[in-house]
PDB file of N, CA and C in Angstrom:
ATOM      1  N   UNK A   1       0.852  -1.175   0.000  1.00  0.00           N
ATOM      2  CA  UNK A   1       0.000   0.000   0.000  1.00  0.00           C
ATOM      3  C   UNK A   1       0.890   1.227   0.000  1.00  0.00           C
ATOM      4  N   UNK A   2       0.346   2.380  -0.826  1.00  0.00           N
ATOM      5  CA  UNK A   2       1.106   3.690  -0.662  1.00  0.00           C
ATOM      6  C   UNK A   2       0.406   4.754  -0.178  1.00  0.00           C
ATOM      7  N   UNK A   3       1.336   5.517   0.534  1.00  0.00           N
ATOM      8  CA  UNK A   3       1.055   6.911   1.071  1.00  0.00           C
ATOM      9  C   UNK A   3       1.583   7.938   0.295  1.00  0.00           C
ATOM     10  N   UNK A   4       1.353   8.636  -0.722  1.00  0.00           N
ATOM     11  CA  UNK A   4       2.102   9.641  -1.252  1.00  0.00           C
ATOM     12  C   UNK A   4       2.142  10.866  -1.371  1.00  0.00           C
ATOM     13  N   UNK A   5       3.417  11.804  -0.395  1.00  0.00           N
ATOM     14  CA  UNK A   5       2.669  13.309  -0.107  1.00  0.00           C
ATOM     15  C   UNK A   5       4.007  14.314  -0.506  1.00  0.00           C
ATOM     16  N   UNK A   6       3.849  15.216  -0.234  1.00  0.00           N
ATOM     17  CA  UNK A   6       4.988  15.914  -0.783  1.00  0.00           C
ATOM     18  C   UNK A   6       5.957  16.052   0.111  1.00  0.00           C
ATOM     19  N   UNK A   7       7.219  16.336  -0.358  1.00  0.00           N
ATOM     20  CA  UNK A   7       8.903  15.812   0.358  1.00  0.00           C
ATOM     21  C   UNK A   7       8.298  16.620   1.629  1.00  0.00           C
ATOM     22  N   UNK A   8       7.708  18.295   2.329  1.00  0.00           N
ATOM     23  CA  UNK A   8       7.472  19.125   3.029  1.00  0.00           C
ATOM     24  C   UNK A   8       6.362  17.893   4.476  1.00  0.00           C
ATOM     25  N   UNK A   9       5.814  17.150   3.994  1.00  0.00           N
ATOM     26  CA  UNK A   9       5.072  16.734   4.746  1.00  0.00           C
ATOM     27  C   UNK A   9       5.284  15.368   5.317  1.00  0.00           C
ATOM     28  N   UNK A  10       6.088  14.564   4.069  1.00  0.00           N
ATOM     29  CA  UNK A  10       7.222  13.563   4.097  1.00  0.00           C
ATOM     30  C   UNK A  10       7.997  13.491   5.378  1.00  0.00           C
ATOM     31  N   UNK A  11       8.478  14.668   5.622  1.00  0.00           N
ATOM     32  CA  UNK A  11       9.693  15.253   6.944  1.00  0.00           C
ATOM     33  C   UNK A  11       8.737  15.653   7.828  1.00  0.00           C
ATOM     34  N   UNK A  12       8.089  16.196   8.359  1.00  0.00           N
ATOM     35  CA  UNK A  12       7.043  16.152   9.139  1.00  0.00           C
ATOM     36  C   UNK A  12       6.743  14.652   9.880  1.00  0.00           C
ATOM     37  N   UNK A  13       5.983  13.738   8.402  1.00  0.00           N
ATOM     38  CA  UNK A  13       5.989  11.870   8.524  1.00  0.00           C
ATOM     39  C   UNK A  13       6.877  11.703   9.588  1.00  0.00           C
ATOM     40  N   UNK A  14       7.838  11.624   9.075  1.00  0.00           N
ATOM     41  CA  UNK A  14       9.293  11.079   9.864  1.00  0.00           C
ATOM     42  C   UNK A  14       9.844  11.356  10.798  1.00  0.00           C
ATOM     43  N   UNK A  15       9.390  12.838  11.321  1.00  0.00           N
ATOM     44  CA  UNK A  15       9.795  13.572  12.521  1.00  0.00           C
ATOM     45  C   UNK A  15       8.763  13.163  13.779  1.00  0.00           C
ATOM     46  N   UNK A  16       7.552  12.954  13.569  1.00  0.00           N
ATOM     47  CA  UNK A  16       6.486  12.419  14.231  1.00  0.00           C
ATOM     48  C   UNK A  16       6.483  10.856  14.454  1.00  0.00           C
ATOM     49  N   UNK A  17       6.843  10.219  13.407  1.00  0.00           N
ATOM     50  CA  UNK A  17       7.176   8.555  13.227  1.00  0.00           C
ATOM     51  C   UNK A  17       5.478   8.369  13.041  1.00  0.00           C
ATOM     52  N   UNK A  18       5.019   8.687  12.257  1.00  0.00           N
ATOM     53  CA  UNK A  18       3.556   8.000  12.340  1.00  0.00           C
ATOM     54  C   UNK A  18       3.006   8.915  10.914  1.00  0.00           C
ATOM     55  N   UNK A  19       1.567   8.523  10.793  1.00  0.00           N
ATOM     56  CA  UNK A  19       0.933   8.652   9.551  1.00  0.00           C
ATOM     57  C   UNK A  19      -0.132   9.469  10.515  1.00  0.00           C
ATOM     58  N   UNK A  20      -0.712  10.423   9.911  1.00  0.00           N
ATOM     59  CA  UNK A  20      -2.174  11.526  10.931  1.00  0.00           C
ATOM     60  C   UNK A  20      -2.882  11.082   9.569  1.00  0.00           C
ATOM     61  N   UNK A  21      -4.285  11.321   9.929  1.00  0.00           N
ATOM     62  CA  UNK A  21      -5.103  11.892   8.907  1.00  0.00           C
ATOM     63  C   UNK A  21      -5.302  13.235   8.577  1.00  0.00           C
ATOM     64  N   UNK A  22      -5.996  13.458   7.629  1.00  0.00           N
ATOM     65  CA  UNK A  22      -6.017  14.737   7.126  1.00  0.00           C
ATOM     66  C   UNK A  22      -6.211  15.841   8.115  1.00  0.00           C
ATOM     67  N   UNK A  23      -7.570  15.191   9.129  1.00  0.00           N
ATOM     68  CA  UNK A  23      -8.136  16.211  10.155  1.00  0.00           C
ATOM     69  C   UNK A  23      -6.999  16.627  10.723  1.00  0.00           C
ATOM     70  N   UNK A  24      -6.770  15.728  12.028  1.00  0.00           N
ATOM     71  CA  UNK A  24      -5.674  15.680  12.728  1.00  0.00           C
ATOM     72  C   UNK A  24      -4.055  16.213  12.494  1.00  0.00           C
ATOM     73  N   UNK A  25      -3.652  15.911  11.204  1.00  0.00           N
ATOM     74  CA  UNK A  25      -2.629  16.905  10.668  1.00  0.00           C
ATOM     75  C   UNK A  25      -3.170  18.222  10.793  1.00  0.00           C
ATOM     76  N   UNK A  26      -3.955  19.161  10.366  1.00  0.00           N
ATOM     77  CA  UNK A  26      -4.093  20.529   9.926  1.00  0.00           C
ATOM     78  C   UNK A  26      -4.194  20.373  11.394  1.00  0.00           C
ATOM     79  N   UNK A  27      -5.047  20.158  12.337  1.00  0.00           N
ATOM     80  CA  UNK A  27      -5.465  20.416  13.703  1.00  0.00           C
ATOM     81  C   UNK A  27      -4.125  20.395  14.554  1.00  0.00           C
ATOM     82  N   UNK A  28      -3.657  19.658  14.168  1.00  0.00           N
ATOM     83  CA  UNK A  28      -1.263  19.873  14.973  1.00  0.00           C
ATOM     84  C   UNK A  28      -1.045  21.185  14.635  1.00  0.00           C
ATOM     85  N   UNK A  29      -1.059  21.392  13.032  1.00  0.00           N
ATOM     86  CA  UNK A  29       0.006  21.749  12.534  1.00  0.00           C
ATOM     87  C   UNK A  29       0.568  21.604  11.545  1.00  0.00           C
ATOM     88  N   UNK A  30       0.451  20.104  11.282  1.00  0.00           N
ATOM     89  CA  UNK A  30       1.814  19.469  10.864  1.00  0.00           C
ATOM     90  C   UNK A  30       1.855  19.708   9.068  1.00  0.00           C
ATOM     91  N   UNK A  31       0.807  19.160   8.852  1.00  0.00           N
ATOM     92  CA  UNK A  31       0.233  19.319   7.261  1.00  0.00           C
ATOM     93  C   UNK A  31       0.780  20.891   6.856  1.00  0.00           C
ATOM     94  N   UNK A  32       2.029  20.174   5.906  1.00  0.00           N
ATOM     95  CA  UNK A  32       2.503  21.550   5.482  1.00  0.00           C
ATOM     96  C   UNK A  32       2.250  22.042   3.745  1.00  0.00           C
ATOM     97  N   UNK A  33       1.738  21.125   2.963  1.00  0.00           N
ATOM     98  CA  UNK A  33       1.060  21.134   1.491  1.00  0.00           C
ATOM     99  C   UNK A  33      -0.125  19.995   1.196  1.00  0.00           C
ATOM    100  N   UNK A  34      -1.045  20.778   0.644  1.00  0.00           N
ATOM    101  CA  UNK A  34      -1.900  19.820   0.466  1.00  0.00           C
ATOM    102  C   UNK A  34      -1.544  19.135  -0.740  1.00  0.00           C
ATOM    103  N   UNK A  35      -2.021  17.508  -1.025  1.00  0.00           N
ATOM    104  CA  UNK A  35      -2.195  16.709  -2.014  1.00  0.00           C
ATOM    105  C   UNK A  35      -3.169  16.751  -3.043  1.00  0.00           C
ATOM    106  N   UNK A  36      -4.224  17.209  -2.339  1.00  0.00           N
ATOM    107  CA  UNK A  36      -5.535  17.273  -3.049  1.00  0.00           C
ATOM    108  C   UNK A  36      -5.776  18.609  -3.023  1.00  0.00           C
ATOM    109  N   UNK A  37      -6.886  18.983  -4.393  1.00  0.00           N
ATOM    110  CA  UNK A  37      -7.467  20.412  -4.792  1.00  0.00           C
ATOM    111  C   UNK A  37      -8.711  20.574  -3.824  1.00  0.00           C
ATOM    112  N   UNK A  38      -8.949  20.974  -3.338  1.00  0.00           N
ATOM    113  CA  UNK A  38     -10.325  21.988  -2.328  1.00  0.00           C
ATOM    114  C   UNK A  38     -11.240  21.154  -3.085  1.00  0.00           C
ATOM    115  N   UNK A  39     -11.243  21.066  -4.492  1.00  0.00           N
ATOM    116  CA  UNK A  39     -12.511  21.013  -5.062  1.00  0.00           C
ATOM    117  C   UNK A  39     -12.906  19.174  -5.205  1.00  0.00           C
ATOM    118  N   UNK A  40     -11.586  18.320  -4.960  1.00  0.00           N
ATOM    119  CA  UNK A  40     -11.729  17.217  -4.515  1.00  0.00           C
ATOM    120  C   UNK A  40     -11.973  16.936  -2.927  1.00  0.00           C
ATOM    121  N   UNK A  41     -11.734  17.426  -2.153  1.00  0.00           N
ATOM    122  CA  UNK A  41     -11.420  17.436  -0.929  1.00  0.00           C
ATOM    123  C   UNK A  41     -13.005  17.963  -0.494  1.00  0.00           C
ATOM    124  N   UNK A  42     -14.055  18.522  -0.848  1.00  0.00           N
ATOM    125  CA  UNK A  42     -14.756  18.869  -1.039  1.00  0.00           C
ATOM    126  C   UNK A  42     -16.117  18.056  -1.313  1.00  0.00           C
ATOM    127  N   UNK A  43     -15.716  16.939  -1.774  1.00  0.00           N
ATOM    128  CA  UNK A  43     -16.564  16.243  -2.686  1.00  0.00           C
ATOM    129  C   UNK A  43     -16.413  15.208  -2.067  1.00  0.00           C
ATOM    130  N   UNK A  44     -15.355  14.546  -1.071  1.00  0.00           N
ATOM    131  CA  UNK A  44     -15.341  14.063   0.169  1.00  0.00           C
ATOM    132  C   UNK A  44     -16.184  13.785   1.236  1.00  0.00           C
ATOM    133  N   UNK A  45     -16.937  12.588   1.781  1.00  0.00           N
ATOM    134  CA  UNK A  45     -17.483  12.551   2.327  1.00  0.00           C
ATOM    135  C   UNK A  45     -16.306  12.818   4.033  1.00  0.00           C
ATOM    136  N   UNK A  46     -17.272  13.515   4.715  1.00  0.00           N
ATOM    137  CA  UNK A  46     -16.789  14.059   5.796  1.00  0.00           C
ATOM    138  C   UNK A  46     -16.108  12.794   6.804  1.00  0.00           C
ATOM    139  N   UNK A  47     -16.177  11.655   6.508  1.00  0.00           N
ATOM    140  CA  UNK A  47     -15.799  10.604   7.834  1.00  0.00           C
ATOM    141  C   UNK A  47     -14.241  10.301   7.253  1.00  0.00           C
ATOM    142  N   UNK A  48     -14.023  10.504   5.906  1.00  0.00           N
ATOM    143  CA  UNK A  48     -12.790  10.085   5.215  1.00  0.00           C
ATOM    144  C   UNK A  48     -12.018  10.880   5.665  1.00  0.00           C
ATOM    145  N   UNK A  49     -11.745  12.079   5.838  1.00  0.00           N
ATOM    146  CA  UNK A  49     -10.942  12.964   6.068  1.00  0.00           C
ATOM    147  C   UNK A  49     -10.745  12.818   7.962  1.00  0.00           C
ATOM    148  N   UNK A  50     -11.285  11.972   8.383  1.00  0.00           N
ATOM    149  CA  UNK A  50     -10.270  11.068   9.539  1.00  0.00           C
ATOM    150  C   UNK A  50      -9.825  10.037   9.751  1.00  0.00           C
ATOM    151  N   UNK A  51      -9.274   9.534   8.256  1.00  0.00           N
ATOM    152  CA  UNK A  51      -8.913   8.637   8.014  1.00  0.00           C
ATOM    153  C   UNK A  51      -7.443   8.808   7.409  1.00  0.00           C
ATOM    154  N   UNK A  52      -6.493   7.660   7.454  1.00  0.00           N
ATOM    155  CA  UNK A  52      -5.687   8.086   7.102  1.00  0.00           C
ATOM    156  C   UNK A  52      -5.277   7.316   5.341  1.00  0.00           C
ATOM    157  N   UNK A  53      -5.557   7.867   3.937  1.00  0.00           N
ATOM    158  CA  UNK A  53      -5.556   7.693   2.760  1.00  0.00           C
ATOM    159  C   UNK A  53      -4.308   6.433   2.338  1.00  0.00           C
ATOM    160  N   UNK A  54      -4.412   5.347   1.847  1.00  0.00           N
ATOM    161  CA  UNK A  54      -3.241   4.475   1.469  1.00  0.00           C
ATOM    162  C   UNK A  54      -4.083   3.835   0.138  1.00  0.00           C
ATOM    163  N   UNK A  55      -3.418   3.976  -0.797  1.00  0.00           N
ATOM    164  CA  UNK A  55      -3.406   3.459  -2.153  1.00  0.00           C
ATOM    165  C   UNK A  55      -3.059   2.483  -2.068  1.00  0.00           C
ATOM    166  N   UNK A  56      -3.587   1.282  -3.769  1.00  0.00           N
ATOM    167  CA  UNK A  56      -3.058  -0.057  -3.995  1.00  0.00           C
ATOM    168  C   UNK A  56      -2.059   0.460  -4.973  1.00  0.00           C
ATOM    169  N   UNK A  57      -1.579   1.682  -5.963  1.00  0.00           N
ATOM    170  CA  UNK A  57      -0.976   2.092  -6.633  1.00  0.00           C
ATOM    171  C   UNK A  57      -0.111   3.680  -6.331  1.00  0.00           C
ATOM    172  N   UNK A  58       0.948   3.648  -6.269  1.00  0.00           N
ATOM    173  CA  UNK A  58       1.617   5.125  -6.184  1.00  0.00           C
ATOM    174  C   UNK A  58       1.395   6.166  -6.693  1.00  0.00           C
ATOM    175  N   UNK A  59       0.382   6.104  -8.003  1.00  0.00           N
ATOM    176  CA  UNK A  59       0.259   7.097  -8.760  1.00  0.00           C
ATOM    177  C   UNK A  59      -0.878   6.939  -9.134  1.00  0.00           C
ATOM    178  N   UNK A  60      -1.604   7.854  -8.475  1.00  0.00           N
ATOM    179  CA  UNK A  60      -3.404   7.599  -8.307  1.00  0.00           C
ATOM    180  C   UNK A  60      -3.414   8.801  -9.654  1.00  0.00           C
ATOM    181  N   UNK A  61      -4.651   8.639 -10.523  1.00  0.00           N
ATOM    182  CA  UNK A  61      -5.018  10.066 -11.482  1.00  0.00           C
ATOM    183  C   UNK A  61      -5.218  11.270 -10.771  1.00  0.00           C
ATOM    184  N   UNK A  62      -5.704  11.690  -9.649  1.00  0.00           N
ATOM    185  CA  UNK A  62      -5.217  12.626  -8.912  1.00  0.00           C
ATOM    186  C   UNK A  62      -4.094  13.423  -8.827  1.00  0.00           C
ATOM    187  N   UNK A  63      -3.162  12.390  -8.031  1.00  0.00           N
ATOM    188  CA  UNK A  63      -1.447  13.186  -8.070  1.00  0.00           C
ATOM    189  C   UNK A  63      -0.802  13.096  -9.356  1.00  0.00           C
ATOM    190  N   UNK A  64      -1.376  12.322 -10.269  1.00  0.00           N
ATOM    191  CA  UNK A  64      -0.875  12.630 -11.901  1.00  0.00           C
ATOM    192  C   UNK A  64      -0.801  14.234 -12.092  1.00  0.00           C
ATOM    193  N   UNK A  65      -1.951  14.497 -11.635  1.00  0.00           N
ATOM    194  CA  UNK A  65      -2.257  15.942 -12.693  1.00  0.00           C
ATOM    195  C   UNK A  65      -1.215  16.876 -11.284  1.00  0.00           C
ATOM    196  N   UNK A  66      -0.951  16.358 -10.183  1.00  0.00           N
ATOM    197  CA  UNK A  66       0.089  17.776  -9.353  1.00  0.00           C
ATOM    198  C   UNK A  66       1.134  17.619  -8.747  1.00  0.00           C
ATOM    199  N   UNK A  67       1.926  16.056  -9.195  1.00  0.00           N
ATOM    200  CA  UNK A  67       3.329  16.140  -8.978  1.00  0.00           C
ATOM    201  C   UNK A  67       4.203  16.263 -10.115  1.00  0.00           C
ATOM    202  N   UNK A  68       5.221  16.703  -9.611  1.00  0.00           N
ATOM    203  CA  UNK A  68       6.513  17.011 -10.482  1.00  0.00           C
ATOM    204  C   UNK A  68       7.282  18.462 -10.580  1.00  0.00           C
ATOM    205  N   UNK A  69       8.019  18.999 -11.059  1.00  0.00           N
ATOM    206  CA  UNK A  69       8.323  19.974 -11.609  1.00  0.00           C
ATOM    207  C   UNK A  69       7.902  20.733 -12.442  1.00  0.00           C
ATOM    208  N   UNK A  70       6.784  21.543 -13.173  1.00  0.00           N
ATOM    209  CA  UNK A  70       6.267  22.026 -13.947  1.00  0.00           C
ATOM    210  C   UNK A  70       5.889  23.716 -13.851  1.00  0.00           C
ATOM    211  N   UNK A  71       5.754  24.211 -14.754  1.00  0.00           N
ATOM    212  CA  UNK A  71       5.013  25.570 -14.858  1.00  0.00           C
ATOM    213  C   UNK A  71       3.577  25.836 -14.262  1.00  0.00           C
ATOM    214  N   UNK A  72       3.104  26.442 -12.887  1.00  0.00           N
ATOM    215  CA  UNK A  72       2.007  26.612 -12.662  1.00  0.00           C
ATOM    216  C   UNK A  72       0.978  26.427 -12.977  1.00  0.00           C
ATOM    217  N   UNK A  73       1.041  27.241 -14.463  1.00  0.00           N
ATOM    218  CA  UNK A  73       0.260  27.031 -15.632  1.00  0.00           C
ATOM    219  C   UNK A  73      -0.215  26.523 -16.154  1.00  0.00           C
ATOM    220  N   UNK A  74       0.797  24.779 -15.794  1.00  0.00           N
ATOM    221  CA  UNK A  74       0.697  23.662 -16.361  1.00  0.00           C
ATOM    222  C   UNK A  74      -0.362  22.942 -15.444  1.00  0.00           C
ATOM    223  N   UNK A  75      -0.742  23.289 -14.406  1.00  0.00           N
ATOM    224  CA  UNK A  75      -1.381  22.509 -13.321  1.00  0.00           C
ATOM    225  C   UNK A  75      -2.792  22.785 -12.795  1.00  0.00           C
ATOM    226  N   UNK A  76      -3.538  21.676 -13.144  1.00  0.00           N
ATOM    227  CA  UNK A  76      -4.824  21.349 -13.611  1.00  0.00           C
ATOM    228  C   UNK A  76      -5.460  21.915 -11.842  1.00  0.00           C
ATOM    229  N   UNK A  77      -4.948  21.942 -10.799  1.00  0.00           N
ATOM    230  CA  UNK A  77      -4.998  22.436  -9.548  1.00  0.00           C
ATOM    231  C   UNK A  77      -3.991  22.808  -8.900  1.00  0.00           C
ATOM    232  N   UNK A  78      -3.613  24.649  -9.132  1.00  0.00           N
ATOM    233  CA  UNK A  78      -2.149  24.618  -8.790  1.00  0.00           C
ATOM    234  C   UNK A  78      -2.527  24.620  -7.008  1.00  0.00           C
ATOM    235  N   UNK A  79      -3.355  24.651  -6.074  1.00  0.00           N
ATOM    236  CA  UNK A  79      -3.265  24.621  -4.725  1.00  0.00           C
ATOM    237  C   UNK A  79      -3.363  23.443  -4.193  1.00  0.00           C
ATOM    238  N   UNK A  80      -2.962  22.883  -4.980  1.00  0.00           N
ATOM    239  CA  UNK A  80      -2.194  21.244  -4.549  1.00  0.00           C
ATOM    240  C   UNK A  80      -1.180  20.544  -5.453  1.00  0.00           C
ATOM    241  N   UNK A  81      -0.661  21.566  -5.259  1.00  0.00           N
ATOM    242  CA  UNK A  81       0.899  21.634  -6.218  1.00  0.00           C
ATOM    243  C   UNK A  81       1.959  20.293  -5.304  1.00  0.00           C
ATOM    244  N   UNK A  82       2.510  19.559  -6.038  1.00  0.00           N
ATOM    245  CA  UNK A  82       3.382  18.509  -5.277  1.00  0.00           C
ATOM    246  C   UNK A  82       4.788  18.597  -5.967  1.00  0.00           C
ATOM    247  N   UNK A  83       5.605  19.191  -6.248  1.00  0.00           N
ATOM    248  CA  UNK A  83       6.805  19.333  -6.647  1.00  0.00           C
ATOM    249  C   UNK A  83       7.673  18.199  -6.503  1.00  0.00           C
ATOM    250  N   UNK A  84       7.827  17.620  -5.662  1.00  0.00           N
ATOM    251  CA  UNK A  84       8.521  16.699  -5.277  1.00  0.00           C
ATOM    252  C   UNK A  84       7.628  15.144  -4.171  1.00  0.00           C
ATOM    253  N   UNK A  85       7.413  14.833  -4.831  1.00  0.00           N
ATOM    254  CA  UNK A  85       6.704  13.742  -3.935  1.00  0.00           C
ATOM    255  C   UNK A  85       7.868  12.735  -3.400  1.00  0.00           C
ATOM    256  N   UNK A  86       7.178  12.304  -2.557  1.00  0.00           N
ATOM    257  CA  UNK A  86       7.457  10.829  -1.176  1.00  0.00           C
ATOM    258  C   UNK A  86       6.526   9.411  -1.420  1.00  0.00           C
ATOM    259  N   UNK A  87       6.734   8.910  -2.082  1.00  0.00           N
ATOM    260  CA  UNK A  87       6.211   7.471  -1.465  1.00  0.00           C
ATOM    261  C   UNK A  87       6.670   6.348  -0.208  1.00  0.00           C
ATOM    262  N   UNK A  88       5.520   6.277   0.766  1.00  0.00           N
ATOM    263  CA  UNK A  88       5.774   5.557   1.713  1.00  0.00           C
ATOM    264  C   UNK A  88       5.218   4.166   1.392  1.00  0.00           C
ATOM    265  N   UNK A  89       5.913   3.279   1.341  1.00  0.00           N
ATOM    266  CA  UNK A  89       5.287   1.979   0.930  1.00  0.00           C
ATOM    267  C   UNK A  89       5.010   1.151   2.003  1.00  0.00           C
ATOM    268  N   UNK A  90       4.000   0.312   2.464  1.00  0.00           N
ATOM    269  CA  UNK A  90       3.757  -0.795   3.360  1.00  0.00           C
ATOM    270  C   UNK A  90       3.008  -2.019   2.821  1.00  0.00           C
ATOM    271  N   UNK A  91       3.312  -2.879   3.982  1.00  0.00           N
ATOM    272  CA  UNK A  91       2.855  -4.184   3.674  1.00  0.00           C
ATOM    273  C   UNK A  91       1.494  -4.473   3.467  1.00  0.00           C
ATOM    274  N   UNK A  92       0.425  -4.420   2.733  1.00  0.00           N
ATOM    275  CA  UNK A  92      -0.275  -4.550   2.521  1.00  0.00           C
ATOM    276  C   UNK A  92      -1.701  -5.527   3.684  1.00  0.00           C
ATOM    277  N   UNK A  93      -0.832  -6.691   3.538  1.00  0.00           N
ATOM    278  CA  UNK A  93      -1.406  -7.630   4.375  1.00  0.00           C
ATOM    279  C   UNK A  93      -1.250  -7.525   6.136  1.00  0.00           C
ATOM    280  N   UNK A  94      -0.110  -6.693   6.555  1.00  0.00           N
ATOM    281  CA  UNK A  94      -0.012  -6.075   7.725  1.00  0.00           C
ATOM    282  C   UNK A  94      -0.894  -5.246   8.192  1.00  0.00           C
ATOM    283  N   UNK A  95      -0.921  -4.194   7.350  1.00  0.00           N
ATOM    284  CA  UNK A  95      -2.359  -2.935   7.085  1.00  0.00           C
ATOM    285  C   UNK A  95      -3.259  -3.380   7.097  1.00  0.00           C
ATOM    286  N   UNK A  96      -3.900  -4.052   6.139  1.00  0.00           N
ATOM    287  CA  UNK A  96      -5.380  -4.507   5.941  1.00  0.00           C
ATOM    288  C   UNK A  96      -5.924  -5.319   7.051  1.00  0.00           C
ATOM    289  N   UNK A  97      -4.971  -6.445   7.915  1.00  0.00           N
ATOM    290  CA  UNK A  97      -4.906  -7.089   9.228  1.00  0.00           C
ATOM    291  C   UNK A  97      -5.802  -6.731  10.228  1.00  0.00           C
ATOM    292  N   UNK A  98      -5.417  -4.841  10.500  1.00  0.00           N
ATOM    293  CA  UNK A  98      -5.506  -4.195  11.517  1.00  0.00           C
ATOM    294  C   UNK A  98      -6.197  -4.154  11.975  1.00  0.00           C
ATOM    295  N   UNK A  99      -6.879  -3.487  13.553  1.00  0.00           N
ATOM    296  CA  UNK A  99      -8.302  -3.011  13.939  1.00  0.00           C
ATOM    297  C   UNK A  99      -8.457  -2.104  13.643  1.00  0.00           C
ATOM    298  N   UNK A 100     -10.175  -1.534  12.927  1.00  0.00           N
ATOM    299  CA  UNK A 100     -10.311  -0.613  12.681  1.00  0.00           C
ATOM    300  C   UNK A 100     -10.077   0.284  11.097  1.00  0.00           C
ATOM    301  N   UNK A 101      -9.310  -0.821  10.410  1.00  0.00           N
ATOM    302  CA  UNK A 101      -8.662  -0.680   8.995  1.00  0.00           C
ATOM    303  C   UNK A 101     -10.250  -0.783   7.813  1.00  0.00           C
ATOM    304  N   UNK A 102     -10.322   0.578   7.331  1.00  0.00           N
ATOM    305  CA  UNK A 102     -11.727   0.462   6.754  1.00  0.00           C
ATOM    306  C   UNK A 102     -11.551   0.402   4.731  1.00  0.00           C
TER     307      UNK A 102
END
């Protein structure tokens, strides 16, 4: 499973040793760029966003359109601009195991 956020929030990850959800990050602090556009994030049912997001693939159509290096211009939602992304990879079958894993 992947977690993929930008290098800014990546270091944050690692400084904390743990994964927040969306809520809970902004509510620290810690969440220092968003991944997602307002207008996805939006369209979100409200229980997800205390959850914490893990993909079966690293490169969801989402972060297609806002990682990398590019011209502003170029970006289909520049307020979830990802310049440099992080993939955190885990064991799948460890994760899914868990209590509480939805």
């Amino acid at each position: 499973l992947y977690h993929v956020t930008d290098v800014r929030n990546a270091a944050s990850i690692l400084a904390m040793g743990r994964l927040l959800c969306h809520d809970e990050a902004v509510r620290v602090g810690v969440r220092r760029t968003a991944s997602a556009a307002a207008e996805i994030m939006g369209e979100t049912r409200d229980w997800v966003h205390g959850c914490v997001r893990l993909y079966f693939r690293p490169r969801t159509p989402t972060f297609y359109q806002n990682e990398g290096l590019r011209p502003v211009a170029q970006l289909e939602w520049p307020e979830a601009y990802c310049p440099v992304p992080v993939a955190f990879v885990f064991d799948a079958v460890s994760v899914l195991g868990m209590r509480g894993v939805q």
